[in-house]
Protein backbone atom coordinates (compact mmCIF):
# COMPACT_ATOMS: atom_id res chain seq x y z
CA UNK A 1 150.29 15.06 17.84
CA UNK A 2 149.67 13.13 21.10
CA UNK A 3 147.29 16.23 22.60
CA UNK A 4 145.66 16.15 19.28
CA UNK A 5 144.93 12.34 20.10
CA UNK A 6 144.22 12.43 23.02
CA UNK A 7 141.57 14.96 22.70
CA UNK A 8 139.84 13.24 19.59
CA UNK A 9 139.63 10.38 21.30
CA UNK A 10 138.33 12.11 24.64
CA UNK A 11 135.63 14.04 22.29
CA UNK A 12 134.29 10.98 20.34
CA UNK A 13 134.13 8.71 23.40
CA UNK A 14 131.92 11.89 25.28
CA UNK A 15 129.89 12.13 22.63
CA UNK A 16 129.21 8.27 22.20
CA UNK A 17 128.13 8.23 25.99
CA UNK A 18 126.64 11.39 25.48
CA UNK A 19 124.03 10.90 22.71
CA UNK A 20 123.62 6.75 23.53
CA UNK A 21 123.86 6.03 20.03
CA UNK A 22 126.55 3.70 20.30
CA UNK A 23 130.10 4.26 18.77
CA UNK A 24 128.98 4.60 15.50
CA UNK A 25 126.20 7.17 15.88
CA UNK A 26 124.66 7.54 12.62
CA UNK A 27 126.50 5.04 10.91
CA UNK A 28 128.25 7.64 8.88
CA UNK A 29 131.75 7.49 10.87
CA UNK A 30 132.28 4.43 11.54
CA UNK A 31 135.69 4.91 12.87
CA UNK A 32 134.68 7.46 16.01
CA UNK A 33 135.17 4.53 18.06
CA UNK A 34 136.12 0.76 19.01
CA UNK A 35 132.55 -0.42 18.42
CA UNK A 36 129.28 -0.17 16.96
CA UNK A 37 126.48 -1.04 19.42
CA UNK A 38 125.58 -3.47 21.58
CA UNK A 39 128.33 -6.07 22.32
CA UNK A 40 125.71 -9.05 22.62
CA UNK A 41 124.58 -8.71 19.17
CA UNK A 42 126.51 -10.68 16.99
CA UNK A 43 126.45 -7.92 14.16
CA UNK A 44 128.70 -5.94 15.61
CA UNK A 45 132.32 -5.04 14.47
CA UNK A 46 134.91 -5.41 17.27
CA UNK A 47 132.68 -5.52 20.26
CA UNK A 48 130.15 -8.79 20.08
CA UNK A 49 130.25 -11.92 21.72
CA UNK A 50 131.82 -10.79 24.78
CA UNK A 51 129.68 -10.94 27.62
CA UNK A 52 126.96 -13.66 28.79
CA UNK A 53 123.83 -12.85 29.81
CA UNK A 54 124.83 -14.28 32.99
CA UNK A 55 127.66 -11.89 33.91
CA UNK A 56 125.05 -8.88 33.78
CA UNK A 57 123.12 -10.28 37.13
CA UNK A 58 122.72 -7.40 39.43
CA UNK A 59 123.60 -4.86 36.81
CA UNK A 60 121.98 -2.52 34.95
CA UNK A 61 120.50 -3.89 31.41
CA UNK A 62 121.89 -0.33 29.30
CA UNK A 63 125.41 -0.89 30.48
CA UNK A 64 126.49 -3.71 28.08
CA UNK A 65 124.78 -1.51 25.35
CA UNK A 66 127.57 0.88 26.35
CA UNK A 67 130.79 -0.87 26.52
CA UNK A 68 133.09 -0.07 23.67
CA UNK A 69 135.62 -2.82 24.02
CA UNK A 70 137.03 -5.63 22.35
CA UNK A 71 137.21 -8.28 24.52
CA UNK A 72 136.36 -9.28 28.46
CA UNK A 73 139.57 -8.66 30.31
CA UNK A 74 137.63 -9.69 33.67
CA UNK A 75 137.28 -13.28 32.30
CA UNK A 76 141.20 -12.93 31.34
CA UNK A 77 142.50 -11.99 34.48
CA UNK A 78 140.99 -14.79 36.89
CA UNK A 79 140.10 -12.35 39.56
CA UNK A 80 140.21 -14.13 43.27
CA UNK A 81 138.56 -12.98 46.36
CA UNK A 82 140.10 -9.72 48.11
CA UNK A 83 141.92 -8.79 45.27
CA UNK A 84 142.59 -5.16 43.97
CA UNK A 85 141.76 -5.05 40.37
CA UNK A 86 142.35 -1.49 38.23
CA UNK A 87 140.65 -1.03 35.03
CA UNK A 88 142.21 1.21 32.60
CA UNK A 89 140.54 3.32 30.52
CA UNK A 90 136.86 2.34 32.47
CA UNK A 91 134.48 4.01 30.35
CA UNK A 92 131.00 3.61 31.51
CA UNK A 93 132.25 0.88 34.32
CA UNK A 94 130.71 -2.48 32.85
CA UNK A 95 134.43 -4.42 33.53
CA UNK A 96 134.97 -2.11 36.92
CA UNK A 97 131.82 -3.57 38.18
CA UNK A 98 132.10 -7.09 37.16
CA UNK A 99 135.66 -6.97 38.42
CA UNK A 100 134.28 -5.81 41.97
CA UNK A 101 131.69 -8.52 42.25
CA UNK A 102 134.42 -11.45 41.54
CA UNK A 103 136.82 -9.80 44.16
CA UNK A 104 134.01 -9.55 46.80
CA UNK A 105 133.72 -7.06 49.42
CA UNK A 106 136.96 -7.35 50.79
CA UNK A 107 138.29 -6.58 47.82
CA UNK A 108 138.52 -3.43 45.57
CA UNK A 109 138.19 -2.46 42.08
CA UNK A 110 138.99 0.70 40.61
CA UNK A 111 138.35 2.64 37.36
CA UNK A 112 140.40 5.20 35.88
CA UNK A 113 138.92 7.14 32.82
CA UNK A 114 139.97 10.93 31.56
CA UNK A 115 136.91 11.57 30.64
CA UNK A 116 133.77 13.53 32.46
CA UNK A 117 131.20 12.19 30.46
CA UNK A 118 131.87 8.51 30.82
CA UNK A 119 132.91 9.01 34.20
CA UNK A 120 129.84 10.59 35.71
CA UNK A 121 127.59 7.40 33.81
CA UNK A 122 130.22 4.69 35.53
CA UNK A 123 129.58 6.20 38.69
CA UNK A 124 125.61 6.11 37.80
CA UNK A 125 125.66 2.58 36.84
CA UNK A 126 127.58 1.86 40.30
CA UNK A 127 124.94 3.62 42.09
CA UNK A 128 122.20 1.60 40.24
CA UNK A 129 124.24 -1.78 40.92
CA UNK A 130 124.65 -0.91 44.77
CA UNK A 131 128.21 -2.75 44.52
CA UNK A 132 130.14 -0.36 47.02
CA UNK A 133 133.86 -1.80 46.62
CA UNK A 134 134.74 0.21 43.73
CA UNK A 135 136.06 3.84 43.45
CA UNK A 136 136.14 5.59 39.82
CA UNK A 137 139.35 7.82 39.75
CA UNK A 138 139.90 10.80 36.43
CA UNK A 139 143.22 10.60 34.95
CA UNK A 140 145.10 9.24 32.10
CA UNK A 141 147.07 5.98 32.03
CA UNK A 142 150.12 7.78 31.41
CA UNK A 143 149.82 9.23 34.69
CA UNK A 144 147.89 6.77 36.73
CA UNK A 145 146.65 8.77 39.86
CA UNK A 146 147.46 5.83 42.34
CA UNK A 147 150.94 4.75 44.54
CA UNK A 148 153.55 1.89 43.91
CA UNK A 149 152.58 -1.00 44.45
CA UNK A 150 148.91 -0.69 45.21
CA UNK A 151 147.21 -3.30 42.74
CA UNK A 152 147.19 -6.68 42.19
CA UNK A 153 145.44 -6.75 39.01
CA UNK A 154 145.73 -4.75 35.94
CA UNK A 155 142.83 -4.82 33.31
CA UNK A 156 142.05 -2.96 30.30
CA UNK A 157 139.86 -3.22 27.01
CA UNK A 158 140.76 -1.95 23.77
CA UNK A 159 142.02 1.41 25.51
CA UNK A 160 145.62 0.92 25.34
CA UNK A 161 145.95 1.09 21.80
CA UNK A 162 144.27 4.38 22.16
CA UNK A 163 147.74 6.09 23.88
CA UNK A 164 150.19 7.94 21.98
CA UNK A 165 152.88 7.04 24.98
CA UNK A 166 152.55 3.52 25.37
CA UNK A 167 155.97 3.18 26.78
CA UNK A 168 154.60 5.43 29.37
CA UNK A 169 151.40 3.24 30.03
CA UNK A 170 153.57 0.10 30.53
CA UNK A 171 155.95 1.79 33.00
CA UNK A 172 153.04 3.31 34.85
CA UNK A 173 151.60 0.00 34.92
CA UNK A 174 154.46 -1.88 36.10
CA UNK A 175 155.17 0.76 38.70
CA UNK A 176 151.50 0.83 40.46
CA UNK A 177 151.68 -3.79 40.49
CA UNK A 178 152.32 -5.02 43.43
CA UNK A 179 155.35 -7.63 43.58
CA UNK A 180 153.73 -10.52 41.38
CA UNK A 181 150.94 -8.77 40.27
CA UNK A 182 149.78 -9.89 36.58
CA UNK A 183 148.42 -7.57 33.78
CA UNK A 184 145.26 -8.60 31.73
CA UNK A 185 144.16 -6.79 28.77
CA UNK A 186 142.53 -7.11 25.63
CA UNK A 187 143.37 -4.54 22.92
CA UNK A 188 143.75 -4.46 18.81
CA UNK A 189 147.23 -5.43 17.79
CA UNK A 190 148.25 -5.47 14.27
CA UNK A 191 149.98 -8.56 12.52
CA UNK A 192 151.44 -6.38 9.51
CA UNK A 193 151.84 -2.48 9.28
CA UNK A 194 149.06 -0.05 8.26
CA UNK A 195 149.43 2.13 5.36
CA UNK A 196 151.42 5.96 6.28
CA UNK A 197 147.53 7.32 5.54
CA UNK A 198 145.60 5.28 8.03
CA UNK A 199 148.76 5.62 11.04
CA UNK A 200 147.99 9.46 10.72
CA UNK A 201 144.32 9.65 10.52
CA UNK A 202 143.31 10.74 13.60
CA UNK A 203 139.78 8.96 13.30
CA UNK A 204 141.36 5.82 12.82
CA UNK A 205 143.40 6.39 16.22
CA UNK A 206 139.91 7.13 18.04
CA UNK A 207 138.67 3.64 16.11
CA UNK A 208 141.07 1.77 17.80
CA UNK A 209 142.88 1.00 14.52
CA UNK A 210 145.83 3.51 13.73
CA UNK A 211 147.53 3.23 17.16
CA UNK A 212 147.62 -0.42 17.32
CA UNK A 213 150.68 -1.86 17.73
CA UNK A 214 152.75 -4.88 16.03
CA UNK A 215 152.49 -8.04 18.12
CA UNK A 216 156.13 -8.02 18.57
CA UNK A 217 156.27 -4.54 19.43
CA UNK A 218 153.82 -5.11 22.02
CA UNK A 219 155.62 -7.76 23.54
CA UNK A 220 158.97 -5.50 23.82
CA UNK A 221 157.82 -3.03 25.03
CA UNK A 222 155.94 -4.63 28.18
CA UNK A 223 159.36 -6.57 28.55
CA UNK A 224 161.07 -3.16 28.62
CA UNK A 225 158.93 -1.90 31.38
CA UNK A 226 160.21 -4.90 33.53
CA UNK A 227 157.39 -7.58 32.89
CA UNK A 228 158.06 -11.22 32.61
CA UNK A 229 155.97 -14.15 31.37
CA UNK A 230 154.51 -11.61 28.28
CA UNK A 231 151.94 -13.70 26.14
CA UNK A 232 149.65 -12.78 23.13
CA UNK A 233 146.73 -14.71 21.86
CA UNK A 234 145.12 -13.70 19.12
CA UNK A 235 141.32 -13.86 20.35
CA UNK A 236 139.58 -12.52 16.60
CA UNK A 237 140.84 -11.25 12.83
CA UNK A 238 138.84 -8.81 11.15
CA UNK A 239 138.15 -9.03 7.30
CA UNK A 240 138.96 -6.14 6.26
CA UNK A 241 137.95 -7.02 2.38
CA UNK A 242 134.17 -7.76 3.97
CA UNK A 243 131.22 -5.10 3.47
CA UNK A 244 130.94 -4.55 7.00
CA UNK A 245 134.36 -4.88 9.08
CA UNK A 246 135.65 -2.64 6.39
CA UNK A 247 133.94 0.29 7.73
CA UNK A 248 136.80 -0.24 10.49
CA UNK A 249 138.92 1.43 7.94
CA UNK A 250 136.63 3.16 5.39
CA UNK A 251 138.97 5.44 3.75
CA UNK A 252 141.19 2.47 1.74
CA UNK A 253 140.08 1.57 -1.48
CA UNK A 254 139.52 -2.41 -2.11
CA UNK A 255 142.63 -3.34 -2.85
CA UNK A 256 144.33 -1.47 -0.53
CA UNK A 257 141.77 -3.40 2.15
CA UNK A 258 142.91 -6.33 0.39
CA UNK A 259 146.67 -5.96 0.51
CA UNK A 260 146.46 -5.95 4.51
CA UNK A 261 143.65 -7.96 5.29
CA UNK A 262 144.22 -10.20 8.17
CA UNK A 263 146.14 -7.26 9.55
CA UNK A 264 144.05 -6.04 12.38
CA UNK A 265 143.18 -8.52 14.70
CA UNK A 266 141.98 -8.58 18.76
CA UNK A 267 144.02 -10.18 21.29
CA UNK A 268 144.36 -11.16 24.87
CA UNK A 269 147.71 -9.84 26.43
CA UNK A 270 149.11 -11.36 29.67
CA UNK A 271 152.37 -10.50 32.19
CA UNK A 272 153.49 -10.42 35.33
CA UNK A 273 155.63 -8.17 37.65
């Protein structure tokens, strides 16, 4: 089951990079991925109101058009100068990028991404930019292809969620922090189960829904990899009984929408080491 996840999601997030149609495509599968569209326009589903104009300076104007996240981790994480910041799950490299220009040149940002697709566009739009303190890195975030104690700063956006070994995420995270280094991420986090159908629809995993985990659950298992200081703020709640955030989960009738609206909601995520 977790190859079969990890490869859906790994196909669906090529393809959205792939055809530039956003994660939607042509609005007929709403649930290939975290988004649908541009994250400026207010329209969207998950991803929308989470960059400024302002934090695009210097970058290229397509790149917000294809971030597929839920929130902006590089905000969260109050990045200082000469820092060394790793994004997991980088996609195209919009959060890398910002996350490089905060730390300045003597600092570092990474991206790690297991896909070739999104991968080769990242290191595109870093050629564009001309930021040069940032190295894009294939792997998963199970196995995160760095030493202990190399970062300082752990970001992510909606990717987590996306792992079928979050246990093993957590652990890998904790292990590559340096002493005191603090984990930022936004992700989906649920606030009351999903229904048996939805947890095992492996379209709903790629749409950022089925793998979510329970607030609580979230929080135990980052204390179980050794963080401290664990927080969760709930940044957004989707209306799931609503023509358009129920295409998040399409397959539920309207009273099953009903029953666990409120459910699936973003959230920022902090800890330390």
């Amino acid at each position: 089951m977790a190859e079969d996840i990890r490869e859906v999601v790994r196909q669906k997030y090529a393809q959205a990079i792939t055809l530039k149609t956003g994660c939607c495509g042509d609005g007929k599968s709403s649930t290939s991925c975290c988004c649908c569209g541009d994250p400026l326009n207010k329209t969207d589903i998950i991803t929308s109101d989470l960059y400024q104009s302002g934090d695009m300076e210097g970058l290229p104007e397509d790149m917000v058009a294809a971030s597929f996240g839920c929130g902006n981790p590089t905000l969260l994480a109050q990045l200082h100068h000469g820092e060394v910041v790793l994004d997991l799950g980088s996609g195209a490299g919009l959060d890398v990028l910002l996350s490089a220009k905060r730390v300045g040149p003597q600092g570092k940002a990474y991206g790690l991404d297991m896909t070739d697709e999104m991968l080769s566009v990242a290191r595109d739009n870093q050629a564009r930019s001309g930021i040069n303190n940032v190295e894009f890195l294939k792997g998963h975030i199970e196995e995160i292809p760095l030493p202990d104690g190399t970062v300082d700063v752990i970001i992510s956006n909606c990717v987590i969620n996306l792992s079928a070994d979050k246990d093993q995420v957590f652990k890998e995270a904790y292990r590559v922090l340096k002493p005191g280094g603090r984990l930022a991420v936004a992700d989906i986090v649920l606030t009351k189960p999903l229904p048996l159908k939805i947890q095992q629809d492996l379209m709903a995993w790629a749409g950022c829904v089925a793998g979510a985990l329970m607030m609580d659950e979230y929080r135990e298992k980052l204390i179980s990899a050794g963080f401290k200081g664990v927080d969760l703020e709930i940044t957004r709640s989707y209306d799931l009984a609503s023509l358009e955030e129920k295409a998040l989960l399409p397959d539920l009738s309207v009273n099953e929408s009903q029953d666990i609206n409120g459910s699936v909601v973003s959230a920022f995520i902090r800890a330390r080491k």
